[in-house]
N, C-alpha and C. Protein backbone atom coordinates (compact mmCIF):
# COMPACT_ATOMS: atom_id res chain seq x y z
N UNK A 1 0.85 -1.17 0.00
CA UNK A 1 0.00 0.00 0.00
C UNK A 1 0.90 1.23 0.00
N UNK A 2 0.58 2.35 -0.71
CA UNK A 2 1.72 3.66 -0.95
C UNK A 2 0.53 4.65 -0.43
N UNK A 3 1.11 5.55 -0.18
CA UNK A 3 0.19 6.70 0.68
C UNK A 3 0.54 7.80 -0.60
N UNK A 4 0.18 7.53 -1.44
CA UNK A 4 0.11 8.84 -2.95
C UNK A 4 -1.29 10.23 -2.71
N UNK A 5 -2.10 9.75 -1.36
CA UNK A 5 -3.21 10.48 -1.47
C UNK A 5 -2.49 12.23 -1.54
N UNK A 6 -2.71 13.23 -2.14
CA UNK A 6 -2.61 14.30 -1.80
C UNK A 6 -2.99 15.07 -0.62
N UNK A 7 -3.41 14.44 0.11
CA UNK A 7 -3.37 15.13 1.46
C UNK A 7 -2.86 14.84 2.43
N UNK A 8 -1.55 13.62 2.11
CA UNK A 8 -0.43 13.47 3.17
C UNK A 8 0.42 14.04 2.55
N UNK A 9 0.99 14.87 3.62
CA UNK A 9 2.31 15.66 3.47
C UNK A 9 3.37 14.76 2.50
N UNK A 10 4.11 15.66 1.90
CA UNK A 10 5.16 15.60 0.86
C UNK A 10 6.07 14.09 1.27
N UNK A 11 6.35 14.18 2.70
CA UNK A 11 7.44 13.55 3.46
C UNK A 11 7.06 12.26 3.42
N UNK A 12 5.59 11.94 3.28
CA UNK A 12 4.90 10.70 3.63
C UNK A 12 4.49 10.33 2.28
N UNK A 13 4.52 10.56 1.35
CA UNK A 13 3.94 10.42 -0.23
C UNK A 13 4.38 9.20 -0.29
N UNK A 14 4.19 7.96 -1.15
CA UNK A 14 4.73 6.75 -1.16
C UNK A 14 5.96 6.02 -0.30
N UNK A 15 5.23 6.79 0.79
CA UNK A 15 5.85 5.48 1.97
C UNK A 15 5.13 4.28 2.53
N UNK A 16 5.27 2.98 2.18
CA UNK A 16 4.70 1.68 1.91
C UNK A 16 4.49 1.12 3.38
N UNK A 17 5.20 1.43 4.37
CA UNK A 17 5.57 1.11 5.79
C UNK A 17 4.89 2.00 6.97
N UNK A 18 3.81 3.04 6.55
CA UNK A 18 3.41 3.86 7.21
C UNK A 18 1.96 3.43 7.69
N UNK A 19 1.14 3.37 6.19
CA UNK A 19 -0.34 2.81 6.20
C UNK A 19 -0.06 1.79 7.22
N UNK A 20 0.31 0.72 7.35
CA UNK A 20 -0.30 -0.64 8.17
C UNK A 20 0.09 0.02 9.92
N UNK A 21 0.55 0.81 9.85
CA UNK A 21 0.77 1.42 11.46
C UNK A 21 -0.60 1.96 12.00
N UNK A 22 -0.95 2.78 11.07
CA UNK A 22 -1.73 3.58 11.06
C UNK A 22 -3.09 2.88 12.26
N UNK A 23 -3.49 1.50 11.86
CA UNK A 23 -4.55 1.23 12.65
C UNK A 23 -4.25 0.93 13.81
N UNK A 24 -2.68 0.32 13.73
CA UNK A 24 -2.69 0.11 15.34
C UNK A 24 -2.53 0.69 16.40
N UNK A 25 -2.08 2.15 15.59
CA UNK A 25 -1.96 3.31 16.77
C UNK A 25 -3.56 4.15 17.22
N UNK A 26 -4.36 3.34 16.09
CA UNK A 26 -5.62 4.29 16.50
C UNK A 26 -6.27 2.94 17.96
N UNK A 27 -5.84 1.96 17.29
CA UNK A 27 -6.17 0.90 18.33
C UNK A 27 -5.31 0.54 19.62
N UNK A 28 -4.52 1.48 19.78
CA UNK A 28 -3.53 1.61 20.92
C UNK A 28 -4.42 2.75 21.57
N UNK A 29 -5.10 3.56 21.21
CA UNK A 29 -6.10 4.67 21.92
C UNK A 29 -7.07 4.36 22.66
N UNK A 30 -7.33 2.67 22.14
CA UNK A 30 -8.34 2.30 22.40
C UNK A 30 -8.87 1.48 23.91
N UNK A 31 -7.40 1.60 24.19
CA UNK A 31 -6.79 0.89 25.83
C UNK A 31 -6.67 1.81 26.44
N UNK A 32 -6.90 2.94 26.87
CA UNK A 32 -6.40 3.64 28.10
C UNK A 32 -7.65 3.13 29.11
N UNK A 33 -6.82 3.53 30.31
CA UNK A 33 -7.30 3.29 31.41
C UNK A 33 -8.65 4.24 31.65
N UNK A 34 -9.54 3.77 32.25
CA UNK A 34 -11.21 4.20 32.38
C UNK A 34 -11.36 4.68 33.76
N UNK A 35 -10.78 3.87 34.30
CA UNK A 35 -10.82 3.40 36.07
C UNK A 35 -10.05 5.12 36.66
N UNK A 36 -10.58 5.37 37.17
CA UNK A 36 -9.89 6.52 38.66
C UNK A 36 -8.49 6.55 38.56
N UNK A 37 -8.14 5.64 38.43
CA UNK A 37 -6.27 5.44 38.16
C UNK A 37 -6.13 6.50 37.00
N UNK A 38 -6.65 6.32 35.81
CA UNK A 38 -6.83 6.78 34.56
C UNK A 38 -6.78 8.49 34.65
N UNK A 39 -7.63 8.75 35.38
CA UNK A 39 -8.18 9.89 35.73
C UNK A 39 -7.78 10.84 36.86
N UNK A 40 -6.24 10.43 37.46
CA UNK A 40 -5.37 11.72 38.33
C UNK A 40 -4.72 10.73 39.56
N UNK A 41 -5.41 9.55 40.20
CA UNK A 41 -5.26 8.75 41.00
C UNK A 41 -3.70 8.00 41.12
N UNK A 42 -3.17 7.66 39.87
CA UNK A 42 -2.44 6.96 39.67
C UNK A 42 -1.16 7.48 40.29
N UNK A 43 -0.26 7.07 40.68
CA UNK A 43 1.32 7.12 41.28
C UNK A 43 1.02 8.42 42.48
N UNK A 44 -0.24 8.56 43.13
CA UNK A 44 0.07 8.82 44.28
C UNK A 44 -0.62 8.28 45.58
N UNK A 45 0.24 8.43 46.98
CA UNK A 45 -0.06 8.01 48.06
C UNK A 45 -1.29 8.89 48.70
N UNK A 46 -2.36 8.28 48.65
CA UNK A 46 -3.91 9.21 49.36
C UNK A 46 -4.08 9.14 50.75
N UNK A 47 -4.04 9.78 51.43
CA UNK A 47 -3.88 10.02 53.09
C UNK A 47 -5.40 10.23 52.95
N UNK A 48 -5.68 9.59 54.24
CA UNK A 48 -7.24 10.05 54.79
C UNK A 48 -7.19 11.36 55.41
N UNK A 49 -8.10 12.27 55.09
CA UNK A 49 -8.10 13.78 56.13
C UNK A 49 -9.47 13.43 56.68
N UNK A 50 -10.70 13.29 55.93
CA UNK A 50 -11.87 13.46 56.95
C UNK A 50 -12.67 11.84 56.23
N UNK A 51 -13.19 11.90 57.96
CA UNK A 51 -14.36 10.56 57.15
C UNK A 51 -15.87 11.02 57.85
N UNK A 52 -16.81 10.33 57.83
CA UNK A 52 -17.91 10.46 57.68
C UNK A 52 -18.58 9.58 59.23
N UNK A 53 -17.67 8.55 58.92
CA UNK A 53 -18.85 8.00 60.06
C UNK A 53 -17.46 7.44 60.72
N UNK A 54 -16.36 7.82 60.81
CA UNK A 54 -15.32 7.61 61.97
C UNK A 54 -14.28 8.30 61.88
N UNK A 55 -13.27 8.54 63.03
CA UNK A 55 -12.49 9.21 63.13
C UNK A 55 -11.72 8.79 62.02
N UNK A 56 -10.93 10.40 61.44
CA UNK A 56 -9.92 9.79 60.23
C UNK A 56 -8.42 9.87 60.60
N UNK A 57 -7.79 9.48 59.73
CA UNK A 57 -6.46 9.33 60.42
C UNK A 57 -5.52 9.59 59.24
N UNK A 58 -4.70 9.89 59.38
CA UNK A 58 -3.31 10.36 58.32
C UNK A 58 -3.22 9.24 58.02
N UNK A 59 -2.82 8.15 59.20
CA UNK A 59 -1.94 7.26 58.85
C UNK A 59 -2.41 6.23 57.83
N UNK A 60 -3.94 6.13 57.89
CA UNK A 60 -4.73 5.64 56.30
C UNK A 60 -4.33 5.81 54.73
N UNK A 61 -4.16 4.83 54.58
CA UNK A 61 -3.80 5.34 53.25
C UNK A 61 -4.51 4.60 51.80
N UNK A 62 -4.45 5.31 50.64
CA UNK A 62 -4.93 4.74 49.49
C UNK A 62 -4.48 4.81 48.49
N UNK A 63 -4.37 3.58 47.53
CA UNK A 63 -3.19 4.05 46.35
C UNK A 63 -3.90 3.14 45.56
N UNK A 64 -3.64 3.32 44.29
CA UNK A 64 -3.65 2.62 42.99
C UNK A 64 -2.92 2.26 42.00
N UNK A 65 -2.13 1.00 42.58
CA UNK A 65 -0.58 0.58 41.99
C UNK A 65 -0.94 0.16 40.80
N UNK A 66 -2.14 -0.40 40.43
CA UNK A 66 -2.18 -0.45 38.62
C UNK A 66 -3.48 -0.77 37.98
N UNK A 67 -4.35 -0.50 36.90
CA UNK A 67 -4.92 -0.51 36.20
C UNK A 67 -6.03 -1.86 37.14
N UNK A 68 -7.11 -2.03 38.05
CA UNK A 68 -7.67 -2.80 38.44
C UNK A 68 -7.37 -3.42 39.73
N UNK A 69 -6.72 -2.71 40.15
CA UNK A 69 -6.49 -2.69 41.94
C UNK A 69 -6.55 -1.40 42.48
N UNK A 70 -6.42 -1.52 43.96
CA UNK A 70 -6.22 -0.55 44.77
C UNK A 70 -5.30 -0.91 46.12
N UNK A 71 -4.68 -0.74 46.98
CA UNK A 71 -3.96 -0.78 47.88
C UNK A 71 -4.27 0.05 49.12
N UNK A 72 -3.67 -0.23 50.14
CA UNK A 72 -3.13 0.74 51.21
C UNK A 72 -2.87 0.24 52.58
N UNK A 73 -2.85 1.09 53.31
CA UNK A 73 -2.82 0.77 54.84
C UNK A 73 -3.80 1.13 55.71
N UNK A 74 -4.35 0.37 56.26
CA UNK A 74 -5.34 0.51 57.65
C UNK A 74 -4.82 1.15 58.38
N UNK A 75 -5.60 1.21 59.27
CA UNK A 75 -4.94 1.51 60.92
C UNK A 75 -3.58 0.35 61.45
N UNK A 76 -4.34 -0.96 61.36
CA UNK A 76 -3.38 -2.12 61.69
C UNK A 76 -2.69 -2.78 60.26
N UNK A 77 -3.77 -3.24 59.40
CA UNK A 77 -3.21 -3.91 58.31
C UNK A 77 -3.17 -3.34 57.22
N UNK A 78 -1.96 -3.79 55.79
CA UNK A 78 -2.24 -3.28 54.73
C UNK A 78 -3.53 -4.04 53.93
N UNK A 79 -3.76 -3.97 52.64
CA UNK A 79 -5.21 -4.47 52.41
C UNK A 79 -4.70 -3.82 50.61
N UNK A 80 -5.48 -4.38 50.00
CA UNK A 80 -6.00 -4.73 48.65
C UNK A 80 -7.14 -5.25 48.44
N UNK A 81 -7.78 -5.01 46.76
CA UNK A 81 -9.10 -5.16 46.54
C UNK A 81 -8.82 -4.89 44.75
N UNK A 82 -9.47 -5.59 44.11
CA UNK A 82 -10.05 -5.60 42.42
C UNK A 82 -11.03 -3.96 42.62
N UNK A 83 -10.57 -3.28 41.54
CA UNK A 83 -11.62 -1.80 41.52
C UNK A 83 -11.57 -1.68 40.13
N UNK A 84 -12.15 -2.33 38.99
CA UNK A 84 -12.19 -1.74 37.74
C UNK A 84 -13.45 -1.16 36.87
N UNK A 85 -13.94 -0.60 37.78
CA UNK A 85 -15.20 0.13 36.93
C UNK A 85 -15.04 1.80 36.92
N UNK A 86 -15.45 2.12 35.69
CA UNK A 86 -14.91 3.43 35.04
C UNK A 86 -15.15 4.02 35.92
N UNK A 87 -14.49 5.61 35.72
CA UNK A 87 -14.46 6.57 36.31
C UNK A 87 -15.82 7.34 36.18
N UNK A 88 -16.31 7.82 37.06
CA UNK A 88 -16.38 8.61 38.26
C UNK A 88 -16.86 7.13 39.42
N UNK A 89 -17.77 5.98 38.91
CA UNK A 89 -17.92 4.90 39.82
C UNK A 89 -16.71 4.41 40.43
N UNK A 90 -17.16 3.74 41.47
CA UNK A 90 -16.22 3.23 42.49
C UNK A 90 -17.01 1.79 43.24
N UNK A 91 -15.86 1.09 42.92
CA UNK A 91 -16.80 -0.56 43.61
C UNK A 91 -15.46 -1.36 43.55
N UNK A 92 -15.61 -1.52 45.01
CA UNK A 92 -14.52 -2.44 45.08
C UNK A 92 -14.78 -4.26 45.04
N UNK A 93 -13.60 -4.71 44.89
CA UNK A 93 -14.22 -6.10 45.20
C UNK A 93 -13.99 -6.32 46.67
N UNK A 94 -14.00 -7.87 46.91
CA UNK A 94 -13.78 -8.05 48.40
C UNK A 94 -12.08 -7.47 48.74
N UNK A 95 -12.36 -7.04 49.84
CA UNK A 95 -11.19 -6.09 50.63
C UNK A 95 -10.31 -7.67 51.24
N UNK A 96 -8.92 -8.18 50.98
CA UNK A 96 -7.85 -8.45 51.55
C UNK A 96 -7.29 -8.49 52.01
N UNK A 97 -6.83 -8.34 53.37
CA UNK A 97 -6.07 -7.60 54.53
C UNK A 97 -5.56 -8.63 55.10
N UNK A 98 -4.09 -7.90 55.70
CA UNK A 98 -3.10 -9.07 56.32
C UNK A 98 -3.77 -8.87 57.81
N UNK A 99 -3.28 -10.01 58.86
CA UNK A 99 -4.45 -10.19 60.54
C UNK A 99 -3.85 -9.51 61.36
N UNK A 100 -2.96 -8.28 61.38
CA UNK A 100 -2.51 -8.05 62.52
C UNK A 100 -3.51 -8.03 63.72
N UNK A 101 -3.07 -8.22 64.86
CA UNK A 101 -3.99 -7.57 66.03
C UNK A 101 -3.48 -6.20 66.38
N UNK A 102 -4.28 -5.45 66.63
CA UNK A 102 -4.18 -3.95 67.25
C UNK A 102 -5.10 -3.37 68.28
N UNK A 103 -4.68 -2.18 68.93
CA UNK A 103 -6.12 -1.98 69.60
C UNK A 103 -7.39 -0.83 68.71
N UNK A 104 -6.96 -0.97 67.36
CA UNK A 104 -7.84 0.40 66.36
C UNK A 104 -8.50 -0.54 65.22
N UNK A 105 -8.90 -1.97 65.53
CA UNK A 105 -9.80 -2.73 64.36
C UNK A 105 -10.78 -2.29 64.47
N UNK A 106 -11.92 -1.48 65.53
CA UNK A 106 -13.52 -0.85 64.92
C UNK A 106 -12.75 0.41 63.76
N UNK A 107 -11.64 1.02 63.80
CA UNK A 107 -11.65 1.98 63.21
C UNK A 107 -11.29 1.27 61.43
N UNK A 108 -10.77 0.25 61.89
CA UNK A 108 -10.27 -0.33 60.42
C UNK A 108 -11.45 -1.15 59.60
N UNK A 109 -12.42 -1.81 60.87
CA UNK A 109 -13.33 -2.05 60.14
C UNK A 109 -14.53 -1.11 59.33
N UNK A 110 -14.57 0.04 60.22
CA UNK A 110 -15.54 1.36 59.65
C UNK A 110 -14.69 1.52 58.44
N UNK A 111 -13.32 1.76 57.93
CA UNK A 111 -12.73 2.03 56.80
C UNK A 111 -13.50 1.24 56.03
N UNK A 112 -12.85 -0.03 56.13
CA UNK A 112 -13.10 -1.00 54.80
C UNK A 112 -14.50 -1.33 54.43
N UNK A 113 -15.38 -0.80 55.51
CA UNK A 113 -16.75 -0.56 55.37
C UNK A 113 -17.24 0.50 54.21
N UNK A 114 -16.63 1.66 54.63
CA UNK A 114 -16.92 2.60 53.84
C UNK A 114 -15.99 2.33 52.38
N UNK A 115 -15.42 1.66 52.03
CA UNK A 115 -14.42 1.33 51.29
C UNK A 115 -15.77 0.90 50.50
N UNK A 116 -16.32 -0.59 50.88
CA UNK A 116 -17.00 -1.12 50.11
C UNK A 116 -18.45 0.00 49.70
N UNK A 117 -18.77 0.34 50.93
CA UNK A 117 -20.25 1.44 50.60
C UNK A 117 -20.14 2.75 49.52
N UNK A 118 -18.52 3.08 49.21
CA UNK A 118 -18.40 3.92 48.47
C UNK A 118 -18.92 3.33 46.60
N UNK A 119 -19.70 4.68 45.90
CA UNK A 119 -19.88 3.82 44.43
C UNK A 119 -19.79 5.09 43.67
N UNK A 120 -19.49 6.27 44.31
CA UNK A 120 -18.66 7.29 43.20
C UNK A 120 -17.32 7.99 43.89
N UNK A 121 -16.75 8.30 42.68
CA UNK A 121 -15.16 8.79 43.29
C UNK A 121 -14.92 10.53 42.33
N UNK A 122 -14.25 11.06 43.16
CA UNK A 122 -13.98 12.88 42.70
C UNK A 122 -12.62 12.92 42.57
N UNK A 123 -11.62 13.42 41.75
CA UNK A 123 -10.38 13.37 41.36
C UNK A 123 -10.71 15.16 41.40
N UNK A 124 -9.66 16.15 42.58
CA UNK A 124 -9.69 17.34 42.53
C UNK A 124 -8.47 17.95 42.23
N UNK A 125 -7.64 17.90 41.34
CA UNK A 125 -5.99 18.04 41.92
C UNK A 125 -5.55 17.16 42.85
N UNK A 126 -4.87 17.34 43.89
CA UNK A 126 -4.78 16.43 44.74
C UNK A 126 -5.68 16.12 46.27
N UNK A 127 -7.32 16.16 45.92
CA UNK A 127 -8.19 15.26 46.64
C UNK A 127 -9.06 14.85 45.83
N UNK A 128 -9.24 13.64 46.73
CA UNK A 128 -9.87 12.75 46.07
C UNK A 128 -10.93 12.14 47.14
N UNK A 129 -12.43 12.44 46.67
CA UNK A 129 -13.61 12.13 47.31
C UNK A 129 -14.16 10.78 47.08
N UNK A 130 -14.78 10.31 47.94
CA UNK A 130 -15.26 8.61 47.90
C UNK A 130 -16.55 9.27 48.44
N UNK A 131 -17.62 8.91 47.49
CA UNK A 131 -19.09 9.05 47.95
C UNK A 131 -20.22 8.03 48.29
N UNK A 132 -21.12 7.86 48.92
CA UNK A 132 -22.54 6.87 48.45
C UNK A 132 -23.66 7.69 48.45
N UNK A 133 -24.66 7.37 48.20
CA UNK A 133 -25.47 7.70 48.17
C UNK A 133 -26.52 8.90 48.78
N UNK A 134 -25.78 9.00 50.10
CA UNK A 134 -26.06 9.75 50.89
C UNK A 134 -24.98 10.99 51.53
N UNK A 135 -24.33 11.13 50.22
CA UNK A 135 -23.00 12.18 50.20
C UNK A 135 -21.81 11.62 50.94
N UNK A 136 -20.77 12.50 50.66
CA UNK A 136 -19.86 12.17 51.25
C UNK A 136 -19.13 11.28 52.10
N UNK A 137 -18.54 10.21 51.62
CA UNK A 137 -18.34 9.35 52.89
C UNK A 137 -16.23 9.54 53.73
N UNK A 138 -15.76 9.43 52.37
CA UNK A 138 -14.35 10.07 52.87
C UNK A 138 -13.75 10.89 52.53
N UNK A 139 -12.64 11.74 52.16
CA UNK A 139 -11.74 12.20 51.54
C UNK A 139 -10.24 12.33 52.08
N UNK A 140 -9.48 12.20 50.81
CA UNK A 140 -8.21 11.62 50.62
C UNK A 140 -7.30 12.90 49.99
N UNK A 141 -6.28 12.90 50.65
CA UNK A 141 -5.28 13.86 50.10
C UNK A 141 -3.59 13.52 50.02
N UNK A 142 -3.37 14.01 48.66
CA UNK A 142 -2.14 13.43 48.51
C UNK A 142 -0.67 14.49 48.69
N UNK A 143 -0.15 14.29 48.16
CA UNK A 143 0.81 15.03 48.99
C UNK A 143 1.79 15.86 47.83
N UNK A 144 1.23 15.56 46.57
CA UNK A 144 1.44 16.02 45.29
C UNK A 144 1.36 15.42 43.91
């Protein structure tokens, strides 16, 4: 195939090696990420500032190490979960967590509570809102 059309530039006129690229870069567009990650989340550490129905804590954290997960730290344990439904929704799968004992598991369980009750998410610069139904349930701030 030669690209002779007159409306590719001079440089590209019967170049035989160009056309067959052509679709796969439109089909390389066709993969970006949908998910919250996609959308400002990605490569940073989300600190809890306020929650809704329990005390919040810095030391909370939330991250999104890649395309269909999520991560972080509890109060006691770290924890993971499957999250791949587009952006602005939010639904996690079942929450993962290693057993430490501590004396702050009601606070870790209210997290991962609201973790699961959350089903929309806000990307602001660096905060990031977790909502249900009945407004606001956390927010998260990163540190840049």
């Amino acid at each position: 195939m030669t690209l002779a059309d007159a409306r590719c530039p001079t440089y590209l006129r019967g170049m035989k090696w160009i056309a067959p690229l052509v679709p796969l870069s439109l089909a390389a567009g066709c993969f970006a990420d949908e998910t919250l990650r996609g959308y400002g989340a990605a490569d940073k550490t989300w600190m809890l500032t306020e929650a809704r129905d329990f005390a919040a804590n810095p030391e909370i954290t939330l991250t999104f190490p890649e395309t269909g997960r999520i991560a972080g730290q509890a109060p006691c344990n770290s924890y993971f979960a499957t999250m791949d439904v587009p952006y602005p929704w939010f639904e996690t799968g079942p929450i993962a967590a290693t057993k430490r004992a501590c004396p702050d598991l009601r606070t870790e369980a209210a997290f991962f509570n609201a973790l699961e009750a959350a089903t929309l998410s806000e990307v602001l610069g660096n905060t990031l809102i977790l909502s249900d139904d009945d407004g606001m349930l956390m927010v998260f701030r990163s540190g840049g």
